[in-house]
Protein backbone atom coordinates (compact mmCIF):
# COMPACT_ATOMS: atom_id res chain seq x y z
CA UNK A 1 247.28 284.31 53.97
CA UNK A 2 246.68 283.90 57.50
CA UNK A 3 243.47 285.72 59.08
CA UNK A 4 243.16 287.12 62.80
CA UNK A 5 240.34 287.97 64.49
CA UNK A 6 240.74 290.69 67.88
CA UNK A 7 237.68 291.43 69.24
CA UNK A 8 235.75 294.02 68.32
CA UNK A 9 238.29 294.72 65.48
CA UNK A 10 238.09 293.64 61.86
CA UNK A 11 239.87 290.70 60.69
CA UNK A 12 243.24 291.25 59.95
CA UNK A 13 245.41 289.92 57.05
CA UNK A 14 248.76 288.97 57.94
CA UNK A 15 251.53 288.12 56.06
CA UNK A 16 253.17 285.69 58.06
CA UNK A 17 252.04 284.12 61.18
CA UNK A 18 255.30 284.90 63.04
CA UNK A 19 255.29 283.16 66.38
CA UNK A 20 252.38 280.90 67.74
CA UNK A 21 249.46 283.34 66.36
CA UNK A 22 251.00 286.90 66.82
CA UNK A 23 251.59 288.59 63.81
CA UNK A 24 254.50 290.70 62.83
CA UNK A 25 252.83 294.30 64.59
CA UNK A 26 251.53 291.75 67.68
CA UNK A 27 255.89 291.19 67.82
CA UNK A 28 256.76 294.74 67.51
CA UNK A 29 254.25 296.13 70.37
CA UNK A 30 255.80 293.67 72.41
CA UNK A 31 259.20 294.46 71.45
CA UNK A 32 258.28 298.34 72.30
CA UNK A 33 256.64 297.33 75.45
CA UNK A 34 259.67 295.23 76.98
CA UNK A 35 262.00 298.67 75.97
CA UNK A 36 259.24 300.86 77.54
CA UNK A 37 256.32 299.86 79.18
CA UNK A 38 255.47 303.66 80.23
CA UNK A 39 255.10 304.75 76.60
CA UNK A 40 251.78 306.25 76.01
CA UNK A 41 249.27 304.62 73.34
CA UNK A 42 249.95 307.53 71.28
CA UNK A 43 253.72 307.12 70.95
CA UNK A 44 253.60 303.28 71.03
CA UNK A 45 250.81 303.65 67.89
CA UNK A 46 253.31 305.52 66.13
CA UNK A 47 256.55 303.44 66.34
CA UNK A 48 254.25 300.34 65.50
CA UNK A 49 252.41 302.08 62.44
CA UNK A 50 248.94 301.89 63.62
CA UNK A 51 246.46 304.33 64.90
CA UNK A 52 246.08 304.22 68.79
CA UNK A 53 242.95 302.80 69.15
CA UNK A 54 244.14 299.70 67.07
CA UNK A 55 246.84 299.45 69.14
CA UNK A 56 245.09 299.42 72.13
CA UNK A 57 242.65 297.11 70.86
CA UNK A 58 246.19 294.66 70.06
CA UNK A 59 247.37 295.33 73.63
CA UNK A 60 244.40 294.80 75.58
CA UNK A 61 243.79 291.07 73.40
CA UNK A 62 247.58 289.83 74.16
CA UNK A 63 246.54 290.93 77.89
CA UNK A 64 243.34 288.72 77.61
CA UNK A 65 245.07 285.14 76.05
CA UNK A 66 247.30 285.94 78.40
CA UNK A 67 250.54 287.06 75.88
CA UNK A 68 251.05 290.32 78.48
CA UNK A 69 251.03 288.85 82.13
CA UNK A 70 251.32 292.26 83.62
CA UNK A 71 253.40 295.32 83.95
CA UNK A 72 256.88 295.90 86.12
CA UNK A 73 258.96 298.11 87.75
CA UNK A 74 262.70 297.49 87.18
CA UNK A 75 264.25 298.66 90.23
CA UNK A 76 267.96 298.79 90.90
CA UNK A 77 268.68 296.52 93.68
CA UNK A 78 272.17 298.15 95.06
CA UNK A 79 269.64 301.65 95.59
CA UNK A 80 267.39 299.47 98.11
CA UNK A 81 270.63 297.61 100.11
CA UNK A 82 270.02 294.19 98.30
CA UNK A 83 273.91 293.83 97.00
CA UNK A 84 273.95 289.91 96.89
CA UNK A 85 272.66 287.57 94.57
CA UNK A 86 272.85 284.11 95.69
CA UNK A 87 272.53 280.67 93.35
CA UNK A 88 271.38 278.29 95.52
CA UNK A 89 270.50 274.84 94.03
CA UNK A 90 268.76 272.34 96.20
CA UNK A 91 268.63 268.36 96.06
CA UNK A 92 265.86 266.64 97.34
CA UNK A 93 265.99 263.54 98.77
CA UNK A 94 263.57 261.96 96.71
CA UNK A 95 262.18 263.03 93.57
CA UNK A 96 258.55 261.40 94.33
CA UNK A 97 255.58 263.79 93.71
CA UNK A 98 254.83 264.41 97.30
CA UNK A 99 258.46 265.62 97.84
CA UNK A 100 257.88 268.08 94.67
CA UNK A 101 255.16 269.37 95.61
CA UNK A 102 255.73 269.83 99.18
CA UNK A 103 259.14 271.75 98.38
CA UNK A 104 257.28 273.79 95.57
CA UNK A 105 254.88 274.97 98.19
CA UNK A 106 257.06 275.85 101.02
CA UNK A 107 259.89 277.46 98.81
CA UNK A 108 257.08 279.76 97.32
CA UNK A 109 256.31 281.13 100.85
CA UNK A 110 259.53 282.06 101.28
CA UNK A 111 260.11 285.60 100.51
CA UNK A 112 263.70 286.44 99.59
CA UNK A 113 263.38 283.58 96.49
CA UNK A 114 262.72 285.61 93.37
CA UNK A 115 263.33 282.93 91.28
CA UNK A 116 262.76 279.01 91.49
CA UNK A 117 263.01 276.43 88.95
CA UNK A 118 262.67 273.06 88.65
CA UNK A 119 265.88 271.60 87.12
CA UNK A 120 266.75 268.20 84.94
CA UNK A 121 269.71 266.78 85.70
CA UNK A 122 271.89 266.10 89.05
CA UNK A 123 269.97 269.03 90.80
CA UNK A 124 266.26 269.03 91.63
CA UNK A 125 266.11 273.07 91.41
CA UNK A 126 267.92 276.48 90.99
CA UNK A 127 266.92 278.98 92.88
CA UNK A 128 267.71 282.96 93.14
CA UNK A 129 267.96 284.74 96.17
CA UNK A 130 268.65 288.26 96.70
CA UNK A 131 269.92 289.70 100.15
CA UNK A 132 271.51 292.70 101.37
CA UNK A 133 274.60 291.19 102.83
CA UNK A 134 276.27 287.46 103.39
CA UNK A 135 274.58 287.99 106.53
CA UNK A 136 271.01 288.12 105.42
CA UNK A 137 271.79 285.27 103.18
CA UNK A 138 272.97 283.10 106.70
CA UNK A 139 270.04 284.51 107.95
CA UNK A 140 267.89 283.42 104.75
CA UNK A 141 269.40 279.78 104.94
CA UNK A 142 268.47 279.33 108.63
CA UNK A 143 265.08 280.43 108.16
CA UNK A 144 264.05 279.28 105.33
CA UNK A 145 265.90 277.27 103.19
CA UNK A 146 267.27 274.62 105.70
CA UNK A 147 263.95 273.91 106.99
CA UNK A 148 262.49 273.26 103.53
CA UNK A 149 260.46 270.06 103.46
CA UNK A 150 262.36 266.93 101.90
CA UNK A 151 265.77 268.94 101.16
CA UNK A 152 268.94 266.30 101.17
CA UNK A 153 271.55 269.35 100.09
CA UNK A 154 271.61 272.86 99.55
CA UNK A 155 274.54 274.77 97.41
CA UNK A 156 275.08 277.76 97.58
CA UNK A 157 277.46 280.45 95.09
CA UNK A 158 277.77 283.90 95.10
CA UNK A 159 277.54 286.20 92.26
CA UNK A 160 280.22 288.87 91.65
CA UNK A 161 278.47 290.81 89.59
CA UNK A 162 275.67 290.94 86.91
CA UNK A 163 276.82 291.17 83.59
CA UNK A 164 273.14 290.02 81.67
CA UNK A 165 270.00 290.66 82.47
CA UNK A 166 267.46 290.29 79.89
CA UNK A 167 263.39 289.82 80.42
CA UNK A 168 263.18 287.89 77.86
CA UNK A 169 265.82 286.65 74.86
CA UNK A 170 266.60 289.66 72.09
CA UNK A 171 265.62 287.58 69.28
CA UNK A 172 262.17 286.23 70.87
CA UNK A 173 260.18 289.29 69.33
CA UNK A 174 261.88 289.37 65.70
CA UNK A 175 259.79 288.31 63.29
C-alpha cells in the first residue's frame, strides 16, 4: 500500500500508485477537469466521490507540483477569422547550441506560432501557425519566419481541415 501525503490533508491510502504519484481519484479529477474545467467544486466532488473540500484540497496540490499548469479557453478559431492552419517545419543550418538557442528565442517572439517543437530527425522543428487567410500566412513568412536567426529552409503545408484535436491522449488519465 502506497501512502500520500496533500497538505493539510490526512494521509491517504491508495491502492495503486497509477501514474508517477497520482492516485486513481488524482486521474479522475483530471479526467473531469480536461472535459470541463468550469465545473464547480461541488459537482466535480460528486462525479469523483469525495466531499468538496477534499477535492479542492487534491486540485489546489496538483496546481502546486505543478500537475495543473493553468486553466483555458477553447475558442473556435473559424468564429475569430483564423481559417488556416499552417505546418511549417524549419531546418537550421547548423544544429550547434548557439543556432538552437538563438532560433528558440526569436521563434518564441513571434506571435502567430502557437506551437513549436524541437524535432529528431531530417527537420530541426515543427511548428504551428494559425492565420486568417494564405495571405496572412505570406505575410507571417515575410515577417517573421524568413528572418529567423540561422534558418537554412522553411516548409510549409496547409491543413484542409482538423479532424483530431485532443489536449492531451484519451488513455493518459485511465488508471
Amino acid at each position: 500500500m502506497h501512502i500520500r501525503s496533500y497538505p493539510s490533508f490526512p494521509a491517504q491510502p491508495s491502492k495503486e500508485n497509477c501514474v508517477d504519484g497520482l492516485d486513481r481519484i488524482d486521474l479522475r479529477i483530471l479526467a473531469e477537469l480536461v472535459a470541463d474545467a468550469r465545473a464547480s467544486q461541488i459537482e466535480l466532488a460528486e462525479k469523483v466521490g469525495l466531499s468538496p473540500t477534499a477535492c479542492a484540497r487534491r486540485i489546489r496540490h496538483l496546481e502546486e507540483i505543478g500537475v495543473i499548469r493553468g486553466y483555458r479557453v477553447d475558442l473556435e478559431l473559424t468564429a475569430l477569422g483564423l481559417v488556416t492552419t499552417v505546418v511549417v517545419t524549419i531546418t537550421l543550418e547548423k544544429q550547434s547550441e548557439d543556432y538552437l538557442a538563438a532560433f528558440e528565442a526569436a521563434i518564441s517572439r513571434c506571435p502567430d506560432v502557437v506551437s513549436c517543437h524541437l524535432m529528431s530527425g531530417s527537420d530541426d522543428y515543427h511548428l504551428q501557425v494559425i492565420a486568417r487567410d494564405i495571405a496572412d500566412f505570406e505575410r507571417i513568412h515575410k515577417q517573421h519566419l524568413s528572418r529567423m536567426p540561422g534558418v537554412a529552409r522553411i516548409h510549409s503545408s496547409f491543413a484542409m481541415r482538423e479532424v483530431v484535436r485532443r489536449t492531451i491522449p484519451e488513455t493518459a488519465l485511465r488508471g
